[in-house]
PDB file of N, CA and C in Angstrom:
ATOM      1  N   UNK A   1       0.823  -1.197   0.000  1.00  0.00           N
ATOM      2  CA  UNK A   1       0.000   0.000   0.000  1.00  0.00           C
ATOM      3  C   UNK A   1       0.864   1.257   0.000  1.00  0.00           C
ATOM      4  N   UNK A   2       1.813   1.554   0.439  1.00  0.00           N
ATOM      5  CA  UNK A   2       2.817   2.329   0.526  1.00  0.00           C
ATOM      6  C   UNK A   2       3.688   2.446  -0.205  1.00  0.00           C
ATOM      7  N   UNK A   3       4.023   1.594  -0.798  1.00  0.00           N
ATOM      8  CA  UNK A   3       4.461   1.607  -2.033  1.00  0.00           C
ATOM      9  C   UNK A   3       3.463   2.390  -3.324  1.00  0.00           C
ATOM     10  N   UNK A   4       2.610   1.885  -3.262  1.00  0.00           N
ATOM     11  CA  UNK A   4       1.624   2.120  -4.527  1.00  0.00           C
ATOM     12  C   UNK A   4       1.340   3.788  -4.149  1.00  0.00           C
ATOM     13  N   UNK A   5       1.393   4.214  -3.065  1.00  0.00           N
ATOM     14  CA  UNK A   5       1.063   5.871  -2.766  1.00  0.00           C
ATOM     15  C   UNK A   5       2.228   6.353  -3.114  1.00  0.00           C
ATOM     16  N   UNK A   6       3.334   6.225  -2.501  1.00  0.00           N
ATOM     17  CA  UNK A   6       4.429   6.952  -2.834  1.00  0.00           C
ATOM     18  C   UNK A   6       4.870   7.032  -4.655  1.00  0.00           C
ATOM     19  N   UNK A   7       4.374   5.896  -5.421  1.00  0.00           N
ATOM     20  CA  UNK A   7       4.266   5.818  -6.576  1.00  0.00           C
ATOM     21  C   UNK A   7       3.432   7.093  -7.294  1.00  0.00           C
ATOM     22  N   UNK A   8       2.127   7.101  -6.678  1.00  0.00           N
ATOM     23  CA  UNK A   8       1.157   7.899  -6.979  1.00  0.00           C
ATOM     24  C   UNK A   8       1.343   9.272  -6.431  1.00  0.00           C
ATOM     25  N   UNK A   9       2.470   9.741  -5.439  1.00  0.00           N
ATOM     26  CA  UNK A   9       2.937  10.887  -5.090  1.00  0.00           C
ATOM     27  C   UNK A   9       3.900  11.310  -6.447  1.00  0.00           C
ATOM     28  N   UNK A  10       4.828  10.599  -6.571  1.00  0.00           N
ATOM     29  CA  UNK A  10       5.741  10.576  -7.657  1.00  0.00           C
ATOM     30  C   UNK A  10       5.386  11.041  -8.995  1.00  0.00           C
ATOM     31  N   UNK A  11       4.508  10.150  -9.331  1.00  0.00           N
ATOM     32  CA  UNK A  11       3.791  10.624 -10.425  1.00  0.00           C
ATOM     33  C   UNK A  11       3.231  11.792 -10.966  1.00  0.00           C
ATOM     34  N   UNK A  12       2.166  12.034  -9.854  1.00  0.00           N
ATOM     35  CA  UNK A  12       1.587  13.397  -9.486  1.00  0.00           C
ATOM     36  C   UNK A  12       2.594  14.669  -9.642  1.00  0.00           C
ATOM     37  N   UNK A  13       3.693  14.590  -8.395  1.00  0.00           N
ATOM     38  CA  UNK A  13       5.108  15.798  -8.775  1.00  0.00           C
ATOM     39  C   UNK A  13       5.563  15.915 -10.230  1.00  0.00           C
ATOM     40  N   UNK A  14       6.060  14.768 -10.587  1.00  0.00           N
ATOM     41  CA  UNK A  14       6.134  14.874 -11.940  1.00  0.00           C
ATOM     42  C   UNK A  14       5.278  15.455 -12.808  1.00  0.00           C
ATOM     43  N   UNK A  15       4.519  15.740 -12.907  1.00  0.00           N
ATOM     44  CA  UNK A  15       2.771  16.336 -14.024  1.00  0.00           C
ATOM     45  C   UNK A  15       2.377  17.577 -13.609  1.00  0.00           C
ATOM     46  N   UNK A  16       2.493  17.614 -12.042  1.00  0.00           N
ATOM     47  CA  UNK A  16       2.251  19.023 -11.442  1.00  0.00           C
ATOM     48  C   UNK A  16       3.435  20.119 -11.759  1.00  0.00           C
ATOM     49  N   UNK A  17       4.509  19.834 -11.580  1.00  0.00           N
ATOM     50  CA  UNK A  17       5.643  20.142 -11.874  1.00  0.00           C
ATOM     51  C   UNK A  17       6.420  20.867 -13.504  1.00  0.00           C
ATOM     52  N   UNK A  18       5.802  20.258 -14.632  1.00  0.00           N
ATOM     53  CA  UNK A  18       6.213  20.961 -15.948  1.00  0.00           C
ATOM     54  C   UNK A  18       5.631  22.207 -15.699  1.00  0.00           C
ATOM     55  N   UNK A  19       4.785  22.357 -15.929  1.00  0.00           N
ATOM     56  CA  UNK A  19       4.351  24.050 -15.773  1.00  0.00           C
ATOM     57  C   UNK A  19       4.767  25.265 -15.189  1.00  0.00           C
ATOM     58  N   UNK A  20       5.585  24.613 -13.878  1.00  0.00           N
ATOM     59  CA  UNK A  20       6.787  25.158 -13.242  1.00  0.00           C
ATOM     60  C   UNK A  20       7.892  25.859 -13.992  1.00  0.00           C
ATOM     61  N   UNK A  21       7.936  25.124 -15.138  1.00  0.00           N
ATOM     62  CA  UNK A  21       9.322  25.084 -15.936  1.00  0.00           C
ATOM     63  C   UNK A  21       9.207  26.403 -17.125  1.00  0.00           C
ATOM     64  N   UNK A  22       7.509  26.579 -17.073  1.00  0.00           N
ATOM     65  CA  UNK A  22       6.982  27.173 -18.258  1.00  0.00           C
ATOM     66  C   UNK A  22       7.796  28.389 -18.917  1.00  0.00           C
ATOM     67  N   UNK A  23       7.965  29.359 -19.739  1.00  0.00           N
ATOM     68  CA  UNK A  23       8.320  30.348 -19.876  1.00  0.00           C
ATOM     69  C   UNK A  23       8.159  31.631 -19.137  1.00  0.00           C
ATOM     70  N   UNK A  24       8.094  32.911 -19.761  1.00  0.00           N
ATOM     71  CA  UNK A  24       7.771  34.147 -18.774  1.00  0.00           C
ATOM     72  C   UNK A  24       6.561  34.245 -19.013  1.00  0.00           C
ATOM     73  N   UNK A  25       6.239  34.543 -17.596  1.00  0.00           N
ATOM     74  CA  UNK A  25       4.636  34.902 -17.204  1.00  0.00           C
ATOM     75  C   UNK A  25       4.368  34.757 -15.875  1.00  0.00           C
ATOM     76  N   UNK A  26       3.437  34.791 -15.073  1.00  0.00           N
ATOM     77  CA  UNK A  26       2.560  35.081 -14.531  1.00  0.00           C
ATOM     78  C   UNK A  26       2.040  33.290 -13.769  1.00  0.00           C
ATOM     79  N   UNK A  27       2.412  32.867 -12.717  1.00  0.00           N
ATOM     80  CA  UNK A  27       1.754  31.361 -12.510  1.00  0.00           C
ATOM     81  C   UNK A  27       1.152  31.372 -11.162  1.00  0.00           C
ATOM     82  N   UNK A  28       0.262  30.382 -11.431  1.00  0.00           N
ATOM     83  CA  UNK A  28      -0.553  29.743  -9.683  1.00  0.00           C
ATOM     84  C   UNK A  28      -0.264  28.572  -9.474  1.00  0.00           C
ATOM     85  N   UNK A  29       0.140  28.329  -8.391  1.00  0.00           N
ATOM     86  CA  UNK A  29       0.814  26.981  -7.881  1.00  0.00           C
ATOM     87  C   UNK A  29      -0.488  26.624  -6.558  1.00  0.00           C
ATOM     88  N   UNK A  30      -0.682  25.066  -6.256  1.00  0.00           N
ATOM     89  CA  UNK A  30      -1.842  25.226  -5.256  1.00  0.00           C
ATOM     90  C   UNK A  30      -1.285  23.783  -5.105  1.00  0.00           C
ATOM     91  N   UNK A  31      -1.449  23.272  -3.344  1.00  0.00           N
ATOM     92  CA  UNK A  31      -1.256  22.038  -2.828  1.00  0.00           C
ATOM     93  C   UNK A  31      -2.072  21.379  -1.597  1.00  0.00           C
ATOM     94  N   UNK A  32      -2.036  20.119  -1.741  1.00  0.00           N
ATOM     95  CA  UNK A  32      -2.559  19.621  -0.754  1.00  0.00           C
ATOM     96  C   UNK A  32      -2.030  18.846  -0.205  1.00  0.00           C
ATOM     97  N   UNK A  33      -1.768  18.176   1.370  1.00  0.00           N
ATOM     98  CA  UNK A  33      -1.627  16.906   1.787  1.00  0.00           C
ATOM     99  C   UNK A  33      -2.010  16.693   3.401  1.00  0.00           C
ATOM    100  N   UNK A  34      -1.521  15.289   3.424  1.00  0.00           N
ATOM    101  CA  UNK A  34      -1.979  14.755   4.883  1.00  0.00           C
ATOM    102  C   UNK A  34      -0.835  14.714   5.155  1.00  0.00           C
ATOM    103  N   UNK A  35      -0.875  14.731   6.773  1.00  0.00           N
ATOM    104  CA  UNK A  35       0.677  14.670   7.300  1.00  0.00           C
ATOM    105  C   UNK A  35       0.624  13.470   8.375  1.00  0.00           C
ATOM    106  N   UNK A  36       1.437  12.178   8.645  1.00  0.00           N
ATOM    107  CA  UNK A  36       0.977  10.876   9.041  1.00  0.00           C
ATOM    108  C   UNK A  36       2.412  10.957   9.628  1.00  0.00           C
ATOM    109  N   UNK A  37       3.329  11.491  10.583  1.00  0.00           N
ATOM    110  CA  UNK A  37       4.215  11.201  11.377  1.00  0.00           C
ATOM    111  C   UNK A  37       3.829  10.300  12.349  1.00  0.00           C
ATOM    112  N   UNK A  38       5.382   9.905  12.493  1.00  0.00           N
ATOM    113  CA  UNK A  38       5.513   9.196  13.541  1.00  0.00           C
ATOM    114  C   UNK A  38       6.091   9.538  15.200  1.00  0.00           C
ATOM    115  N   UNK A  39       5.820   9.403  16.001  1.00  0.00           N
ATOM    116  CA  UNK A  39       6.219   9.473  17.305  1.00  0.00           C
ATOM    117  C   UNK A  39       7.702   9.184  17.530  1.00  0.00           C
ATOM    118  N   UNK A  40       8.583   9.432  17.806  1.00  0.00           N
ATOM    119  CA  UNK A  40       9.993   9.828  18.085  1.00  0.00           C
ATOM    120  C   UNK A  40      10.021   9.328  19.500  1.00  0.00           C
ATOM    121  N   UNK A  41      10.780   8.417  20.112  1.00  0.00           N
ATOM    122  CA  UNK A  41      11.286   7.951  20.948  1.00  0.00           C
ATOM    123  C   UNK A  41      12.629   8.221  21.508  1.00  0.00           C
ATOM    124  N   UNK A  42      13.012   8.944  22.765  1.00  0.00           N
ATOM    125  CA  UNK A  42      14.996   8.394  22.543  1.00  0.00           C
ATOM    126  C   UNK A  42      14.962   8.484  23.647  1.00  0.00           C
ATOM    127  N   UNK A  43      16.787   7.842  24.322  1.00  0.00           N
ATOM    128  CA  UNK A  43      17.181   8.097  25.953  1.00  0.00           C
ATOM    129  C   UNK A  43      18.148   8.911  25.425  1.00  0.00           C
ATOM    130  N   UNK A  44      18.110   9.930  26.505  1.00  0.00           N
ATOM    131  CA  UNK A  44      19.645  10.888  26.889  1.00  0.00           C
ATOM    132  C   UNK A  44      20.672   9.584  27.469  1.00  0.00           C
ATOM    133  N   UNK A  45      21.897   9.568  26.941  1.00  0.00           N
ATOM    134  CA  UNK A  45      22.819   8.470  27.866  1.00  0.00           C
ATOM    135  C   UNK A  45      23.232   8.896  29.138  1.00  0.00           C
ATOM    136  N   UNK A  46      23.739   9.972  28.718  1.00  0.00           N
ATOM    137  CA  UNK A  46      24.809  10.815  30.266  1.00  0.00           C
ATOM    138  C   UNK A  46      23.176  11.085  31.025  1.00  0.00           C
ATOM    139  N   UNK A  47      22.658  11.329  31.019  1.00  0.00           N
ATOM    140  CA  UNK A  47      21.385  11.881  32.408  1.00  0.00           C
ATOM    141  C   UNK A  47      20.742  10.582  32.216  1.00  0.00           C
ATOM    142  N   UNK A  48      20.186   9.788  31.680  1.00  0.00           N
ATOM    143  CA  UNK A  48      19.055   8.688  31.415  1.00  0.00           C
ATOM    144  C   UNK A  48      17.772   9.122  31.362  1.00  0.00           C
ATOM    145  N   UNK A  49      17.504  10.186  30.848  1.00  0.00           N
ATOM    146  CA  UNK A  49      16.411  10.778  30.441  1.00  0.00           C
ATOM    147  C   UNK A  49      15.547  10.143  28.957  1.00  0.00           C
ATOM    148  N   UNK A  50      14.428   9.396  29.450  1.00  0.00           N
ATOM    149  CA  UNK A  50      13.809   9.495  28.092  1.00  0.00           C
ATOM    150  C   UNK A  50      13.129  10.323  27.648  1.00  0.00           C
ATOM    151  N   UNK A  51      12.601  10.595  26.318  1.00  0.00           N
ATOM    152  CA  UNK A  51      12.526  11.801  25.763  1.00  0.00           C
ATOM    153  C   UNK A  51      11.371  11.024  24.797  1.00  0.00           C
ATOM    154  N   UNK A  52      10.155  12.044  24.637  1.00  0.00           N
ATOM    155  CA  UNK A  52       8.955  11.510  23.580  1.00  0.00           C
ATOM    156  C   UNK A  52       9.091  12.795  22.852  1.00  0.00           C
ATOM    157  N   UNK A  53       8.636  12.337  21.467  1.00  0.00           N
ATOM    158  CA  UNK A  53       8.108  14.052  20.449  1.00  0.00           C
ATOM    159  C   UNK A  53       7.027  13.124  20.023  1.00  0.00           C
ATOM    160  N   UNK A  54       6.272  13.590  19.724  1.00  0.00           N
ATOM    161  CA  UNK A  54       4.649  13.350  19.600  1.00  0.00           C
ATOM    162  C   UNK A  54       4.695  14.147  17.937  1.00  0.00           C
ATOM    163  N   UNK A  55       3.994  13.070  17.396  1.00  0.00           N
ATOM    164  CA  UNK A  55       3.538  14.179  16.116  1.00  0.00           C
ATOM    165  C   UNK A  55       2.089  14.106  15.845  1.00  0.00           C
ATOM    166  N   UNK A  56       1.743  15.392  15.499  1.00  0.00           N
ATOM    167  CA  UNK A  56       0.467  14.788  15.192  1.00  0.00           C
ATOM    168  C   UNK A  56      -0.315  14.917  13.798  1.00  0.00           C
ATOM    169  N   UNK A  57      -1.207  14.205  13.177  1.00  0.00           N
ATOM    170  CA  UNK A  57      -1.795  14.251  12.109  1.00  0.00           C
ATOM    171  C   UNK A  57      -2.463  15.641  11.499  1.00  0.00           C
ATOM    172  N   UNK A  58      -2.749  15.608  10.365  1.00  0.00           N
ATOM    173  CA  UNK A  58      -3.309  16.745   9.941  1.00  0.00           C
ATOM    174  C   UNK A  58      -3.419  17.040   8.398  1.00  0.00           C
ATOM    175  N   UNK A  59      -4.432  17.971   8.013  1.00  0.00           N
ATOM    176  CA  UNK A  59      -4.375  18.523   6.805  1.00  0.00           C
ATOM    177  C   UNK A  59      -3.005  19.599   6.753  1.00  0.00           C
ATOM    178  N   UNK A  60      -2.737  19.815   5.194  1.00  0.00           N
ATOM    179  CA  UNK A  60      -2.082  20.915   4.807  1.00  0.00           C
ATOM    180  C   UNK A  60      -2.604  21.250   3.720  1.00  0.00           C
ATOM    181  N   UNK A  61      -2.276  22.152   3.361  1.00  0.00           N
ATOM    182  CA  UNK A  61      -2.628  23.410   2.050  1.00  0.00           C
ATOM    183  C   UNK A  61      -1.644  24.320   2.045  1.00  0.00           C
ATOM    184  N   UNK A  62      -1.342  24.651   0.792  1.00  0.00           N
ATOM    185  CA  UNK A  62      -0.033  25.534   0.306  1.00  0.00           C
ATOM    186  C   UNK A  62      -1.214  26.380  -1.192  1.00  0.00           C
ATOM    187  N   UNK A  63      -0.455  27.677  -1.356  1.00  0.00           N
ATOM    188  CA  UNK A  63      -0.517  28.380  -2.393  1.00  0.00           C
ATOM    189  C   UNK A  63       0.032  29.428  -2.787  1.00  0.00           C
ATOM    190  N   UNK A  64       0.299  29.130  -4.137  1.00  0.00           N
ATOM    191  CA  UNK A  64       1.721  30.204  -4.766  1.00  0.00           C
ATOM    192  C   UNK A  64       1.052  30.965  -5.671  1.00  0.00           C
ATOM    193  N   UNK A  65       1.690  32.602  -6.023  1.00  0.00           N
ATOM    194  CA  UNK A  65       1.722  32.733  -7.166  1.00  0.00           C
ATOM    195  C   UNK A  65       2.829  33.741  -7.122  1.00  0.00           C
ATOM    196  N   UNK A  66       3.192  33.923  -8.501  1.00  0.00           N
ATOM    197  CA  UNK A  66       4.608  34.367  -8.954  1.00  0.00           C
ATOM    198  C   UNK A  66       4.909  34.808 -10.092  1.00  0.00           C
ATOM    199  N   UNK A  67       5.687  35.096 -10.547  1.00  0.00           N
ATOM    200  CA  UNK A  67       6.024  36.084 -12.063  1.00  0.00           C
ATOM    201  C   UNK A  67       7.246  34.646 -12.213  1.00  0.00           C
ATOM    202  N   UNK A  68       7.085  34.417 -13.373  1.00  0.00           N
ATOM    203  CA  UNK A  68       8.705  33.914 -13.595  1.00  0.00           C
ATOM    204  C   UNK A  68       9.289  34.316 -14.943  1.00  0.00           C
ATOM    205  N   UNK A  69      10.335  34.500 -15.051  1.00  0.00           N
ATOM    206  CA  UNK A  69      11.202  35.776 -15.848  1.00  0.00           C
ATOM    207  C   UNK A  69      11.760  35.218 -17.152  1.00  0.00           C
ATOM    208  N   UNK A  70      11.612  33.403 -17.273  1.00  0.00           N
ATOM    209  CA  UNK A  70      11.796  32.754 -18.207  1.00  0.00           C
ATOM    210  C   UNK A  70      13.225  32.593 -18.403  1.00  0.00           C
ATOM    211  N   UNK A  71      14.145  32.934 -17.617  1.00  0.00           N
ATOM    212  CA  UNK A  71      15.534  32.501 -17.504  1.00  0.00           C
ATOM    213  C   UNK A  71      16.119  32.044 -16.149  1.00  0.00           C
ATOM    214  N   UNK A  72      15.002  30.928 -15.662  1.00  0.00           N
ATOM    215  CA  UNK A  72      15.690  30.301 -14.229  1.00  0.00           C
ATOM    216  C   UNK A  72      15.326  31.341 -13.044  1.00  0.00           C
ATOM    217  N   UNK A  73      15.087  32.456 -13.105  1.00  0.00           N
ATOM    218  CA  UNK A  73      14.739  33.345 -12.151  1.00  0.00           C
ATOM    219  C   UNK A  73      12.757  33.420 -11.502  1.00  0.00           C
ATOM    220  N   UNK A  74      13.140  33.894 -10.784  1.00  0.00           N
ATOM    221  CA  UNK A  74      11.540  33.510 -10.419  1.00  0.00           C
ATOM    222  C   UNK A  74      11.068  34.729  -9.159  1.00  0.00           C
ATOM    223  N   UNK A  75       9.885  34.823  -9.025  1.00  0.00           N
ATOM    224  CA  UNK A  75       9.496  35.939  -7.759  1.00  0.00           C
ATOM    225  C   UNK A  75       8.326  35.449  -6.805  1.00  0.00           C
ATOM    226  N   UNK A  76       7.852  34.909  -5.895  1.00  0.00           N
ATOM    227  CA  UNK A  76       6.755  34.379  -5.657  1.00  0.00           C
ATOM    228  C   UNK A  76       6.503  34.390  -4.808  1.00  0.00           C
ATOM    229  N   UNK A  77       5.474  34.432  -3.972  1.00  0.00           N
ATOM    230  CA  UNK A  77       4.911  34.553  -2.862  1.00  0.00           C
ATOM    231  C   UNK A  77       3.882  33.463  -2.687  1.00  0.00           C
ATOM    232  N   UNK A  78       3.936  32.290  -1.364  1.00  0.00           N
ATOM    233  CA  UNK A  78       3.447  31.531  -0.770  1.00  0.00           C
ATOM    234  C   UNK A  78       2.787  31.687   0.336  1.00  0.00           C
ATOM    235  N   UNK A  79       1.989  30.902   0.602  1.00  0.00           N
ATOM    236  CA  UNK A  79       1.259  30.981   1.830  1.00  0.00           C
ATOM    237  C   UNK A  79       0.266  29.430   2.194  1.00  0.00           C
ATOM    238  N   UNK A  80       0.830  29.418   3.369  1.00  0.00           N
ATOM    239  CA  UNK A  80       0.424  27.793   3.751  1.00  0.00           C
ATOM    240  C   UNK A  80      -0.497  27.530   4.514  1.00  0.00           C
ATOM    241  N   UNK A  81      -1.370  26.506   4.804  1.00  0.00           N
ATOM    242  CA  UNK A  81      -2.203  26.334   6.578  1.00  0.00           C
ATOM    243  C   UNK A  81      -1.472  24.796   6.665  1.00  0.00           C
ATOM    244  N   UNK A  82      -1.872  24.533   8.171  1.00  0.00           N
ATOM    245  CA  UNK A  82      -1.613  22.984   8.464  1.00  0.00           C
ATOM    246  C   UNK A  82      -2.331  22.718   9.482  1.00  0.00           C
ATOM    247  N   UNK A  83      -3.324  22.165   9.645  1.00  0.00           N
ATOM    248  CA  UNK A  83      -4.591  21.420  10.584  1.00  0.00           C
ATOM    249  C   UNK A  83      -3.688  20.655  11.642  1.00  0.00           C
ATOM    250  N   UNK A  84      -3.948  20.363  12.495  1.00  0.00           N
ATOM    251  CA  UNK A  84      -3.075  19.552  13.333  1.00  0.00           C
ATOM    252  C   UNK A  84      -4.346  18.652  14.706  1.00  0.00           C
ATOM    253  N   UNK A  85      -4.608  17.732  14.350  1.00  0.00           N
ATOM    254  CA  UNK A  85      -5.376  16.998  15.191  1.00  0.00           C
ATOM    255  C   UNK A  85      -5.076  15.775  15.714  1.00  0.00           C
ATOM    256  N   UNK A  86      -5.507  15.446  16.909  1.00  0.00           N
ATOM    257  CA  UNK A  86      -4.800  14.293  17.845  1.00  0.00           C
ATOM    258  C   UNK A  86      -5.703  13.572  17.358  1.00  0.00           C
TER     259      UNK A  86
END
């Protein structure tokens, strides 16, 4: 199953991505995803402190837009959210 998503992530970047490349003009960039971390475990050695980081799930959303100058140069302004629920 994880396999077959990360496939289907891949894919997706790839296709979303040419338009990126486009000439000069004027572009809108727009994203979505889920965020599925994992919980982080460790011991401190010298103190013996264990240590948790917690992550937690959530939506994200991203959106761009930008001038690009058609020679590798680019100008753009982003703006993101990220949901975060236990």
């Amino acid at each position: 199953m994880k396999l077959r998503l990360i496939a289907l992530a891949t894919v997706a970047a790839v296709a979303f991505s040419a338009p990126a490349m486009a000439a000069e003009g004027w572009y809108l960039g727009l994203g979505a995803g889920y965020s599925m971390g994992s919980d982080i475990d460790a011991k401190s050695v010298p103190a013996g402190t264990n240590l948790t980081a917690t992550s937690l799930e959530g939506w994200a959303g991203i959106g761009s837009i930008g001038y690009s100058f058609g020679n590798t140069w680019r100008i753009e302004n982003e703006v993101s959210f990220s949901e975060q629920a236990l």
